[in-house]
Protein backbone atom coordinates (compact mmCIF):
# COMPACT_ATOMS: atom_id res chain seq x y z
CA UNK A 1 57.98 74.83 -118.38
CA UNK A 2 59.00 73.06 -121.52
CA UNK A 3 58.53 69.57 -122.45
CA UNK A 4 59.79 67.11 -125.09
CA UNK A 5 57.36 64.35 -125.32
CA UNK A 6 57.93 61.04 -127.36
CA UNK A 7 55.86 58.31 -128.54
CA UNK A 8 58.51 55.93 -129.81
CA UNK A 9 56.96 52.56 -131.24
CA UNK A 10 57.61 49.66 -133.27
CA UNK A 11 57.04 51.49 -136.78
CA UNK A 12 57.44 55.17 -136.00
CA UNK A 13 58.60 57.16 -133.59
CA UNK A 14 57.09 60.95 -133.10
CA UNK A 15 58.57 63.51 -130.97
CA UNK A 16 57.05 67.22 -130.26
CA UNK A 17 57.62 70.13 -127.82
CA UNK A 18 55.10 71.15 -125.65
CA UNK A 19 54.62 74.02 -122.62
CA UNK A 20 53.62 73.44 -119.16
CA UNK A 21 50.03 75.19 -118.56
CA UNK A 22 47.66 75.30 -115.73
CA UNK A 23 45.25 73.69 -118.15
CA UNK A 24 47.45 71.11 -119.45
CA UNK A 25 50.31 70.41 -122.26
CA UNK A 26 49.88 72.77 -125.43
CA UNK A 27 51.91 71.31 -128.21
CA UNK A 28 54.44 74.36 -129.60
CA UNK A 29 55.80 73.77 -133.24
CA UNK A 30 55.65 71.24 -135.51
CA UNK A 31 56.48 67.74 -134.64
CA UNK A 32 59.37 65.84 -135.57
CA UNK A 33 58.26 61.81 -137.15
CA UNK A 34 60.82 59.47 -137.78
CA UNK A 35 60.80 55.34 -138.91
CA UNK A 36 61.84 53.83 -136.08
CA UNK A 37 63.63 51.61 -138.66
CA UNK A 38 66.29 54.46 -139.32
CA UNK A 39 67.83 54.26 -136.15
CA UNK A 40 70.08 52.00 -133.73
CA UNK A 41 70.01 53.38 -130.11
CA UNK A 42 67.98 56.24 -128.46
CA UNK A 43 71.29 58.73 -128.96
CA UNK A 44 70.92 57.69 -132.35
CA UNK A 45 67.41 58.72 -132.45
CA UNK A 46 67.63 61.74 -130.11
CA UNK A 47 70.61 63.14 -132.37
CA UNK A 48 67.79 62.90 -135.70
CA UNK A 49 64.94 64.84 -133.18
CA UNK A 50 67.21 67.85 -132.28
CA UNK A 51 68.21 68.70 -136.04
CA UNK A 52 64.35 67.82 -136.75
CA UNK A 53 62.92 70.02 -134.08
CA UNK A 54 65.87 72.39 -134.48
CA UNK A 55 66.45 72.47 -130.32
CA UNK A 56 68.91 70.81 -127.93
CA UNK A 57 68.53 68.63 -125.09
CA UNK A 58 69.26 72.03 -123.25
CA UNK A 59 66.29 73.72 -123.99
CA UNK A 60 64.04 71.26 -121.92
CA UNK A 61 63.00 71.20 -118.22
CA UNK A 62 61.97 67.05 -118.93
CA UNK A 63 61.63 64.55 -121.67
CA UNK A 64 58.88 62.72 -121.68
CA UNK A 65 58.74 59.31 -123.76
CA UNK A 66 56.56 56.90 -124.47
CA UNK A 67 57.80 53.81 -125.44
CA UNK A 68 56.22 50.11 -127.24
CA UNK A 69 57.04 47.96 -124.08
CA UNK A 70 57.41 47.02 -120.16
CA UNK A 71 59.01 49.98 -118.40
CA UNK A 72 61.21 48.91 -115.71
CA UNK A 73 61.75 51.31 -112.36
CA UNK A 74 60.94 54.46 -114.96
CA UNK A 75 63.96 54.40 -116.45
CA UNK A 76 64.38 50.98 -118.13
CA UNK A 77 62.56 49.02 -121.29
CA UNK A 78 63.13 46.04 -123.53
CA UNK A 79 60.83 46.53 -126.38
CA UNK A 80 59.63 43.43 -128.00
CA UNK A 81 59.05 45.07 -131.49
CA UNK A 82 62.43 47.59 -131.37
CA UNK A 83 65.47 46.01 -131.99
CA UNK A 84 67.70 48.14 -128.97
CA UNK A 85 67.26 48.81 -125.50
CA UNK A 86 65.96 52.21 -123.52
CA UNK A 87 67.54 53.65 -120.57
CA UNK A 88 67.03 56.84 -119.44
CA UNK A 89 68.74 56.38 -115.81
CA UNK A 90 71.51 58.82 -116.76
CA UNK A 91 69.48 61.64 -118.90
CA UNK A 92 72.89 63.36 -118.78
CA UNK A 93 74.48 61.43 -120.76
CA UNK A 94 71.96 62.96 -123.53
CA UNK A 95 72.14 66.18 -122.45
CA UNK A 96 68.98 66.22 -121.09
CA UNK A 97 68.22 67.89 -117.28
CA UNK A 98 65.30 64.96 -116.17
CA UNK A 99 63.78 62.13 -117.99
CA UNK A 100 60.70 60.37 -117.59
CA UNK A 101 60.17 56.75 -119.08
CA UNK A 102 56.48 55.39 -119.56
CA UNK A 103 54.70 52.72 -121.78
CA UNK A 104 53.68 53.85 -124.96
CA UNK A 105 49.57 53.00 -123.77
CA UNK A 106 49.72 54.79 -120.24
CA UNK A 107 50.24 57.53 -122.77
CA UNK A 108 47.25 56.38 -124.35
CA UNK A 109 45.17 56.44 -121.62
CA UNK A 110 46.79 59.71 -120.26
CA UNK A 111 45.84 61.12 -123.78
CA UNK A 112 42.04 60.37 -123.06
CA UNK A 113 42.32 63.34 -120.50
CA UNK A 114 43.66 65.83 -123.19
CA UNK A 115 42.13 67.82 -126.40
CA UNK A 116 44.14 64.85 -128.61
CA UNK A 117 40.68 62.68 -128.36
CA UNK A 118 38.15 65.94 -129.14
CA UNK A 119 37.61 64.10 -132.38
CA UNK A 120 37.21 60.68 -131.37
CA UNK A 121 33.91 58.85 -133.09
CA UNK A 122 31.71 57.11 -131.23
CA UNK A 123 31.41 53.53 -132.37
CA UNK A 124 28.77 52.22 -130.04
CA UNK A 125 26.71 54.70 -127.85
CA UNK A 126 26.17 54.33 -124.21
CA UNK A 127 26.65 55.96 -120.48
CA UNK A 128 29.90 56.44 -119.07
CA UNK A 129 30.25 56.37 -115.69
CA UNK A 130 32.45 59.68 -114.98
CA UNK A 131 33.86 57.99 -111.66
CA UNK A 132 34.67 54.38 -113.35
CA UNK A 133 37.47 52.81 -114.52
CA UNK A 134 38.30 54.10 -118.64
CA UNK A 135 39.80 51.34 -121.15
CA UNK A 136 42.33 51.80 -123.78
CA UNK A 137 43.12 49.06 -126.43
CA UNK A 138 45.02 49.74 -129.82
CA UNK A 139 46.60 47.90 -132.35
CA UNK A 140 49.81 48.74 -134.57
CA UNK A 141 53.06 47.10 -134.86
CA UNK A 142 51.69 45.43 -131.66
CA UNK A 143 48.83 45.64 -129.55
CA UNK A 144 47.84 48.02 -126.61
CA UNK A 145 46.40 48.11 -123.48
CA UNK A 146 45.63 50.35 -120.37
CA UNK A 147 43.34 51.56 -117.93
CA UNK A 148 43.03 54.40 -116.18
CA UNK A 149 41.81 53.37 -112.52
CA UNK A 150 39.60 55.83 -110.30
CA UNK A 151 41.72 57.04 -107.17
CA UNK A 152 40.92 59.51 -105.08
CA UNK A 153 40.51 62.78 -107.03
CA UNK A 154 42.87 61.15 -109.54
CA UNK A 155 42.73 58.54 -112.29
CA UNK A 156 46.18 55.80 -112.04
CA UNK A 157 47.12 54.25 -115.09
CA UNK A 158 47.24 50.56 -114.90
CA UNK A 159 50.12 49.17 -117.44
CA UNK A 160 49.40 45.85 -119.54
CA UNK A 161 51.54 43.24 -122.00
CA UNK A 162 48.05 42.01 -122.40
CA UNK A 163 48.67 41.56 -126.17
CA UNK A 164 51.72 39.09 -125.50
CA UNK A 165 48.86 36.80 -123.79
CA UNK A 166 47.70 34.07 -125.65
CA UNK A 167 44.35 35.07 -127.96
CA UNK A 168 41.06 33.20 -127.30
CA UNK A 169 39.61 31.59 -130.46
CA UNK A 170 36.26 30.16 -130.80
CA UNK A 171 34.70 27.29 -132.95
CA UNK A 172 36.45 25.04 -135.11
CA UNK A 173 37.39 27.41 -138.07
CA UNK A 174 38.80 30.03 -135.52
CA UNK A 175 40.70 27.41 -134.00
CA UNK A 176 41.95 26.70 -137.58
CA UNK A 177 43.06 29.65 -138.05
CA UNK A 178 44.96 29.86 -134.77
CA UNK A 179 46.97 26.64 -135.86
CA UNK A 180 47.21 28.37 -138.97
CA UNK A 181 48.85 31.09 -136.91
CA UNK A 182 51.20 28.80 -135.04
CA UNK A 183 52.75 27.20 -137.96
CA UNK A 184 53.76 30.37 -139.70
CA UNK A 185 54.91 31.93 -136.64
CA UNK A 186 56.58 28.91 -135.28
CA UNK A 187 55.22 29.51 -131.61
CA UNK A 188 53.51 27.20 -129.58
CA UNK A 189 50.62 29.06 -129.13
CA UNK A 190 48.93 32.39 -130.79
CA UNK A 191 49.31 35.93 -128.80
CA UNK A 192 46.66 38.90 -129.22
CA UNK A 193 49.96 40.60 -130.65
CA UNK A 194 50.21 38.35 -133.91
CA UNK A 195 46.40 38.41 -134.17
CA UNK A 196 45.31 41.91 -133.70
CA UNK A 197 48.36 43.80 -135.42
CA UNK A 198 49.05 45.48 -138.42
CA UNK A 199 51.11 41.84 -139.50
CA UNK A 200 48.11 39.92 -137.44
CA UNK A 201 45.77 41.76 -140.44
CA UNK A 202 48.22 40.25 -143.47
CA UNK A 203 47.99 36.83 -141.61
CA UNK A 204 44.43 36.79 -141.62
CA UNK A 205 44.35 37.76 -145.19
CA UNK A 206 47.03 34.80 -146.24
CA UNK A 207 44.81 32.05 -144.44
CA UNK A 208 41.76 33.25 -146.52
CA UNK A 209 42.42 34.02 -149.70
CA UNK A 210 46.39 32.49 -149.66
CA UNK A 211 47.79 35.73 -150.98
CA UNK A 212 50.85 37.72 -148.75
CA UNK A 213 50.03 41.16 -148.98
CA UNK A 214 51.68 43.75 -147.27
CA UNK A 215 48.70 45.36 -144.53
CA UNK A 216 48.18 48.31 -146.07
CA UNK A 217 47.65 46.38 -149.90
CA UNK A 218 45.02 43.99 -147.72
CA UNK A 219 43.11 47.68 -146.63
CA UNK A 220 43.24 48.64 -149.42
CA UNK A 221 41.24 45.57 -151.38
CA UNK A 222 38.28 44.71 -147.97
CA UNK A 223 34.90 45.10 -148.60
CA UNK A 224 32.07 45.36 -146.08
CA UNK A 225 31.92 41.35 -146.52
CA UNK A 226 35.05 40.21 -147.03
CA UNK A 227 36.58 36.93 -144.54
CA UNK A 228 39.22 39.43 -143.24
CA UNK A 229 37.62 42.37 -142.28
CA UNK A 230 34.86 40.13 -140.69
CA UNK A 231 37.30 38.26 -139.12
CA UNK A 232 39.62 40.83 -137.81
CA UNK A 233 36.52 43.15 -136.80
CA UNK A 234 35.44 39.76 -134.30
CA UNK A 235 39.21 39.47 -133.22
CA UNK A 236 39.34 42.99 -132.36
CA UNK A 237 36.17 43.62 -130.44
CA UNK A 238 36.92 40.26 -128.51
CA UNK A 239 40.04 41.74 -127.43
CA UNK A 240 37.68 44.72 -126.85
CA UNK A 241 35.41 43.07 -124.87
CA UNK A 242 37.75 40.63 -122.88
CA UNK A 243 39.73 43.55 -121.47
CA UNK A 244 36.93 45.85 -120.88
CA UNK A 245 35.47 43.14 -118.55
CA UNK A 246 39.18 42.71 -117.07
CA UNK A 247 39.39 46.44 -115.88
CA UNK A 248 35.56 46.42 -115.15
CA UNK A 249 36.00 49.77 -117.98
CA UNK A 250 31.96 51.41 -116.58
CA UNK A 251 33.92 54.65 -118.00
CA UNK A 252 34.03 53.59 -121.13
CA UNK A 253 36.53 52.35 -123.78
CA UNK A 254 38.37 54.14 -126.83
CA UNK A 255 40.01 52.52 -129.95
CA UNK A 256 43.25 53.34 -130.55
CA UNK A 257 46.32 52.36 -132.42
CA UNK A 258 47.65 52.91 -136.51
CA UNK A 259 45.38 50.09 -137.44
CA UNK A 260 42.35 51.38 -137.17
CA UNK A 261 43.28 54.78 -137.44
CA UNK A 262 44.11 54.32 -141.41
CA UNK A 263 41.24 51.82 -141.68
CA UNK A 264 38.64 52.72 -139.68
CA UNK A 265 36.09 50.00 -141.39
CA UNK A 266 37.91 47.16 -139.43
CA UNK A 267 35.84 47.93 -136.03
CA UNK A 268 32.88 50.98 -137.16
CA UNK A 269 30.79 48.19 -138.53
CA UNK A 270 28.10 45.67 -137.06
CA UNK A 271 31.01 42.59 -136.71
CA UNK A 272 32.67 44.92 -134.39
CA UNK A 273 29.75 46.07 -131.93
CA UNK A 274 27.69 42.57 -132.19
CA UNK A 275 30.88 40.72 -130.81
CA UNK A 276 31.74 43.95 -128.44
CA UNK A 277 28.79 42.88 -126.42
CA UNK A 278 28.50 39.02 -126.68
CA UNK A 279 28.69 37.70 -123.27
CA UNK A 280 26.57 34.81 -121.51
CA UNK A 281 26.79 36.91 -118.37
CA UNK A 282 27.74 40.42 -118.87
CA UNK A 283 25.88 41.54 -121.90
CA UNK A 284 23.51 44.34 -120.50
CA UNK A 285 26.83 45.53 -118.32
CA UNK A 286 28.67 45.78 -122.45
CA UNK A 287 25.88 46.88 -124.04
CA UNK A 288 26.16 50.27 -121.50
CA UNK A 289 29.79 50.90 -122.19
CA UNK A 290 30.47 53.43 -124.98
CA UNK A 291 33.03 52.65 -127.20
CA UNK A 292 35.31 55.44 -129.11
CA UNK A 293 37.64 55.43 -132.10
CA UNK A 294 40.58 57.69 -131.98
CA UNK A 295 42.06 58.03 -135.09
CA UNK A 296 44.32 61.27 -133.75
CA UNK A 297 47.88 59.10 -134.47
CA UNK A 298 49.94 61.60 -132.23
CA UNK A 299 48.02 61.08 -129.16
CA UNK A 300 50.88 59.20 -127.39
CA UNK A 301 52.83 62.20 -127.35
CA UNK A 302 49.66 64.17 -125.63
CA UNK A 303 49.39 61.83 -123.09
CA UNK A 304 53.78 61.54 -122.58
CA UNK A 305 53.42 65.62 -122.17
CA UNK A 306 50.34 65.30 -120.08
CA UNK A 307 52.45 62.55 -117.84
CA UNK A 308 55.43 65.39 -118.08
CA UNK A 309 53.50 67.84 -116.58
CA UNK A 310 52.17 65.62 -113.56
CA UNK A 311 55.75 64.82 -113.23
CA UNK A 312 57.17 68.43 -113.52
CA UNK A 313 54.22 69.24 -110.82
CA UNK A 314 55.15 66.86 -108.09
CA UNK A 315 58.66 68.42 -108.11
C-alpha cells in the first residue's frame, strides 16, 4: 500500500511517499519541502506537493500528516504557529481516498520506532529500560513534546502542548530574563515555546548582548562560553528534565527539533547534561536515562508513514 506522509510545521512543511511493508514504511522517491510561508490553506499546499512529487491524490491508499498543533477528533487542528486551519474530515474534497490527522511530535515519537533515528548521537549514556515509557522533546518554530507509553505489546503515544505551559526560571538573573521575556512579548507570563524556540534562541541573545539577530546569525557567532549558548543549553535540558520526570521516560529520551539539529552545540555540551540531571530527589533516577540527539530533520514524516501503516493495518 502507498502512503503520503506529511510533517507540516511552523517553518517548513515536508511531504514524501512511502510503501506499506511488513517491516515498516520505506520512503520511495525523493521528498517534496516547501516554506510553509508560501502557502494559504492545505489545498493550497497539497496543489504545490502533487506537481512537486509529480503524483495525484489518486495514487494513494492514505495521507498521513503531521501537523505543529492540538489535533481535534483526527481530523481537526488550529496551529498556533500556521496562520490557517486543518481539516481533513472530508479527504474527498482533496481527492484523496482516507486521511489521517496527527500532531507533528506523536510523529516524533512514532519516528523513534523507525530507521529515521539509526543515526541519532548519544548525548548522555545510560540504560534504557526496553519496557518503559520513551520521551520526545524538540524545539523549532515551537517546542515539542511526546511520549510513547508502554501498553500491552504496544507503545501509545501520549500528545502534549507542553511548550505553551509557562517555563520555570530559577534565581534572580533567570527570573530577569523571564521579565525580560514578558515585556517584549507582551504576555503575562513566559511559555517553554518563546524560551526554547528557534525565536526563544534570538531572545536570549538580545537580553545578553542587546543585539537582534536573526537565529541562525546568533549560531552562527556562540562559542563554547558564550551567555546564550549557556543559557539556552540550561533552558533546554530543564525542559529536558522536567518532562522526562512528567512521563516517568525509564526508556529513555531523544532530542529532536530544527534547533538543535543545525546547532547541535546548544545541548552536546556539559551545560546541557549537568542541568539534565539536577534534581533534589530524582538525580540517580536522571542520571540512568540516556539521552539522544536526532538531527535526521525528516523524521516527522517517518513516524506520519509509520502511524499510516498502523492505520492502513487496523482496516
Amino acid at each position: 500500500m502507498r502512503i503520503l506522509a506529511a510533517d507540516i510545521g511552523g517553518t517548513h512543511c515536508r511531504f514524501a511517499i512511502f510503501e506499506s511493508s511488513p517491516a515498516g514504511p520505506v520512503p520511495s522517491g525523493d521528498p517534496c519541502r516547501l516554506r510553509t510561508a508560501e502557502v494559504d490553506s492545505l489545498a493550497a499546499l497539497l496543489d504545490r506537493v502533487w506537481a512537486g512529487l509529480g503524483a495525484g491524490p489518486r495514487d494513494f491508499d492514505l495521507a498521513s500528516l503531521a501537523v505543529a498543533g492540538p489535533v481535534r477528533d483526527g481530523v481537526f487542528c488550529t496551529p498556533p504557529n500556521i496562520p490557517w486551519d486543518l481539516d481533513v474530515s472530508r479527504p474527498q474534497e482533496f481527492g484523496l481516498r482516507r486521511c489521517l490527522l496527527l500532531n507533528d511530535f506523536v510523529a516524533q515519537a512514532f519516528a523513534c520506532r523507525t530507521p529515521a533515528v539509526a543515526g541519532a548521537k548519544v548525548i548522555r549514556s545510560g540504560r534504557a529500560d526496553p519496557a518503559g515509557a520513551l520521551a520526545v522533546v524538540g524545539a523549532g518554530t515551537g517546542l515539542g513534546h511526546c511520549a510513547l507509553v508502554p501498553w500491552g505489546r504496544d507503545q501509545v503515544p501520549v500528545p502534549s502542548e507542553g511548550g505553551h505551559a509557562a517555563f520555570a526560571f530559577v534565581g534572580p538573573e533567570e527570573t530577569g530574563y523571564g521579565e525580560f521575556l514578558c515585556r517584549a512579548l507582551d504576555r503575562p507570563y513566559a511559555h517553554g515555546d518563546a524560551v526554547v524556540s528557534g525565536s526563544g534562541l534570538a531572545l536570549l541573545h538580545r537580553f545578553h548582548t542587546g543585539r537582534d539577530l536573526s537565529p541562525e546569525a546568533v549560531a552562527a557567532e556562540l562559542t563554547p562560553d558564550s551567555p546564550t549558548l549557556v543559557w539556552f543549553a540550561r533552558f533546554y535540558a530543564r525542559v529536558c528534565r522536567n518532562y522526562a520526570l512528567a512521563v516517568l521516560a525509564t526508556g529513555g529520551l531523544y532530542v529532536s527539533g530544527g534547533v538543535a539539529a543545525r546547532t547541535p552545540a546548544l545541548v552536546d555540551n556539559e551545560h546541557f547534561c549537568r542541568e539534565f540531571i539536577s534534581s533534589p530527589s530524582h538525580g540517580p533516577l536522571l542520571e540512568r536515562l540516556p539521552v539522544w540527539l536526532n538531527t535526521n530533520k525528516d523524521s516527522g514524516m517517518f513516524g506520519a508513514a509509520f502511524a499510516g501503516v498502523q492505520a492502513l493495518g487496523n482496516g
